[in-house]
Protein backbone atom coordinates (compact mmCIF):
# COMPACT_ATOMS: atom_id res chain seq x y z
CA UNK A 1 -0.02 -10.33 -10.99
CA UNK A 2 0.99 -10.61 -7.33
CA UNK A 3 0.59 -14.44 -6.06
CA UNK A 4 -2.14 -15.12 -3.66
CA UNK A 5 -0.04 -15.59 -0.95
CA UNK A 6 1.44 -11.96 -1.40
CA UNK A 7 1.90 -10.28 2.52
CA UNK A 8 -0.47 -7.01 2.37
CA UNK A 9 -0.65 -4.75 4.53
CA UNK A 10 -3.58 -2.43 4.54
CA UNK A 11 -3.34 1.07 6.35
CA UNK A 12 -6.43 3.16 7.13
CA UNK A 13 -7.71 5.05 10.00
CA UNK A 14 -11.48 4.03 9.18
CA UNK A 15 -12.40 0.43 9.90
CA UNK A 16 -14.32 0.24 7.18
CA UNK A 17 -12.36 1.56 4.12
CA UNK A 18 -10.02 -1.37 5.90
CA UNK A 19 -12.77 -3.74 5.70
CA UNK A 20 -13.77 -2.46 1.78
CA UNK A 21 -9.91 -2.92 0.44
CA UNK A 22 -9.38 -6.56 2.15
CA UNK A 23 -12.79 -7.74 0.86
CA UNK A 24 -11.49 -6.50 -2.39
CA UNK A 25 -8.16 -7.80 -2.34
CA UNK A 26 -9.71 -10.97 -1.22
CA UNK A 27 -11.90 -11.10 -3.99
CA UNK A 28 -8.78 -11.32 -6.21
CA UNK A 29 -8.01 -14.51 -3.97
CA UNK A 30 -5.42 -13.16 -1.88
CA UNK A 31 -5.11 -14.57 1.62
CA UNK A 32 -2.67 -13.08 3.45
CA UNK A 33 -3.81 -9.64 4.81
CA UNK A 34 -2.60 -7.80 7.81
CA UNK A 35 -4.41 -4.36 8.76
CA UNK A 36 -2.99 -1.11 10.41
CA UNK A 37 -4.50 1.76 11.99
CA UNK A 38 -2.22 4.40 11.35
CA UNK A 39 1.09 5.06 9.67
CA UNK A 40 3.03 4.63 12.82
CA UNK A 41 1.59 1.68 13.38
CA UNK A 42 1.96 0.16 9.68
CA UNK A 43 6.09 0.88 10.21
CA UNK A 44 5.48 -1.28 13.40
CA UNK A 45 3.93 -3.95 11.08
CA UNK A 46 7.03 -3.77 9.09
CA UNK A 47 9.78 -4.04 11.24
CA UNK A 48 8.30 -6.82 12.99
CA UNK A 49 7.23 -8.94 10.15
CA UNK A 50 11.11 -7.89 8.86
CA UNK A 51 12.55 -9.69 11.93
CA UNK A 52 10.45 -12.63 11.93
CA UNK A 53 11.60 -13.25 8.46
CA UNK A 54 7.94 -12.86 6.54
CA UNK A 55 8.31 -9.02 5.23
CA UNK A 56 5.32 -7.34 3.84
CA UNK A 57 5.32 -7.25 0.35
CA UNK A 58 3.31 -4.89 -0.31
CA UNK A 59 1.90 -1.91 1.21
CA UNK A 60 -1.83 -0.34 0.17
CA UNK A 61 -1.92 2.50 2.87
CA UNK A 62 -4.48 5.84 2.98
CA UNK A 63 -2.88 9.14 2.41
CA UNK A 64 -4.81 11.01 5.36
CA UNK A 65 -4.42 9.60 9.11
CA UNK A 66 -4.02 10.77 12.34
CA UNK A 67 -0.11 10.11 13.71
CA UNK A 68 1.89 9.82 10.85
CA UNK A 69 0.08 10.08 7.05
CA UNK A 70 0.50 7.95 4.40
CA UNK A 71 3.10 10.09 2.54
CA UNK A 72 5.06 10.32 5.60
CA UNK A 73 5.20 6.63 6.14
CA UNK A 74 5.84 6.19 2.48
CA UNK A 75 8.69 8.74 2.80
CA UNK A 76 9.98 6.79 5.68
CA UNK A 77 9.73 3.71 4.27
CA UNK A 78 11.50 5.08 0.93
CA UNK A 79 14.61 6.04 3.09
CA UNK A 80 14.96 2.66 4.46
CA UNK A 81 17.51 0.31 2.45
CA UNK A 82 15.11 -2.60 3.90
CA UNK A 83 12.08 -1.27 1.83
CA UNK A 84 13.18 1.10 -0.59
CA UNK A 85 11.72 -1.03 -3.61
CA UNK A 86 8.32 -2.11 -1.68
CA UNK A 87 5.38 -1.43 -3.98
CA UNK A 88 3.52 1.01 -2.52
CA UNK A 89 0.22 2.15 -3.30
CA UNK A 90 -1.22 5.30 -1.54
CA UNK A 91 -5.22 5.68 -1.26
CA UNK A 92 -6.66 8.81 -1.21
CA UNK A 93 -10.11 11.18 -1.86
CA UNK A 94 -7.30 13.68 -2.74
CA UNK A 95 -6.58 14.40 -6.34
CA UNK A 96 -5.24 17.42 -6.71
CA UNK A 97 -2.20 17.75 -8.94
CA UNK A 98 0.61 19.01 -6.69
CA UNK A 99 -0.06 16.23 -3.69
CA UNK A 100 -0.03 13.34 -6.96
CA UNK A 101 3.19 15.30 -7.97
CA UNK A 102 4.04 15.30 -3.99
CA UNK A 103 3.70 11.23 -3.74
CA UNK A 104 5.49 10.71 -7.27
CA UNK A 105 8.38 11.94 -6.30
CA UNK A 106 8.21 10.54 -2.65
CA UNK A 107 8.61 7.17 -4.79
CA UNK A 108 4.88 6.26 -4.26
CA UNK A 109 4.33 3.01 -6.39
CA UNK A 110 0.72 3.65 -7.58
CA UNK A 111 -1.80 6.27 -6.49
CA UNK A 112 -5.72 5.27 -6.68
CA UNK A 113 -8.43 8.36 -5.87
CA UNK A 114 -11.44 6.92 -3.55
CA UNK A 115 -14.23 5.94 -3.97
CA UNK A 116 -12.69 3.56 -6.88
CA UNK A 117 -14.37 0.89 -9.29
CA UNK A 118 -12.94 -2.51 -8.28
CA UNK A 119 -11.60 -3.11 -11.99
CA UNK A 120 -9.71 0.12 -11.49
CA UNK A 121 -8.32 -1.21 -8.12
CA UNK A 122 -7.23 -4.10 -9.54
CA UNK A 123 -5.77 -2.66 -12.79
CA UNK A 124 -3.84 0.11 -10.19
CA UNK A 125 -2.35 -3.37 -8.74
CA UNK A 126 -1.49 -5.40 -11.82
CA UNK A 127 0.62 -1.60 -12.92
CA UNK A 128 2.69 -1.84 -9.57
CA UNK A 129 2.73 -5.82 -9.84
CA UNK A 130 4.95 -4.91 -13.55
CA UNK A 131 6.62 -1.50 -12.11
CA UNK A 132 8.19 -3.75 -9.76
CA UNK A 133 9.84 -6.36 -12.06
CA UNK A 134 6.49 -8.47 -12.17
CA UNK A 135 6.70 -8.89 -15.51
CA UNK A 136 10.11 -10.42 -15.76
CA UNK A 137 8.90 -13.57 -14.11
């Protein structure tokens, strides 16, 4: 699984879906959370933590927010060379088939449907965790 010390950032228009997926991610003892409003301002979040030389390491973002979604961002964060392997997990209330077939093939890391169990969150996470080479370590 991701060490505790893994850089998250968490991306959701509502304060407190923000608020839900920290306290959940800290209750699987990681510490080192940083929040964004929007999609535009999650790429902020990575180019500056990119340049100060502690890049996020993983990105849990929502699919639907004002300014720039969370597909766009992930398809913007996809064409970068800096992040094209960053796991990537899009939240969403969304399930239908073609936007799951949409974010697949924008290169989206995991996809969990909202409300979700916290087992299920955390299983979602330990998938992306070995998708990424987690398991070679």
């Amino acid at each position: 699984m991701f060490a505790p010390d893994t850089k998250i950032l968490v991306v959701d228009d509502m304060p407190t879906i923000r608020d839900l997926v920290k306290n959940q991610l800290r209750a699987m003892n990681f510490k080192n959370l940083i929040e964004a409003v929007d999609g535009e301002s999650a790429l902020q979040h990575l180019i500056k933590n990119k340049a100060a030389g502690s890049p996020v390491q993983l990105v849990i973002c929502d699919w639907n927010m004002p300014k720039m979604t969370g597909l766009e961002l992930l398809k913007q964060v996809r064409a970068s060379s800096d992040w094209a392997t960053l796991p990537f997990v899009l939240l969403t209330s969304e399930s239908e088939r073609d936007q799951v077939t949409e974010a697949i093939l924008a290169g989206v890391s995991q996809y969990v449907v909202k409300p979700f169990a916290a087992k299920t969150f955390e299983e979602k996470l330990k998938s992306v965790w070995v998708k990424h080479g987690g398991d070679k370590v």
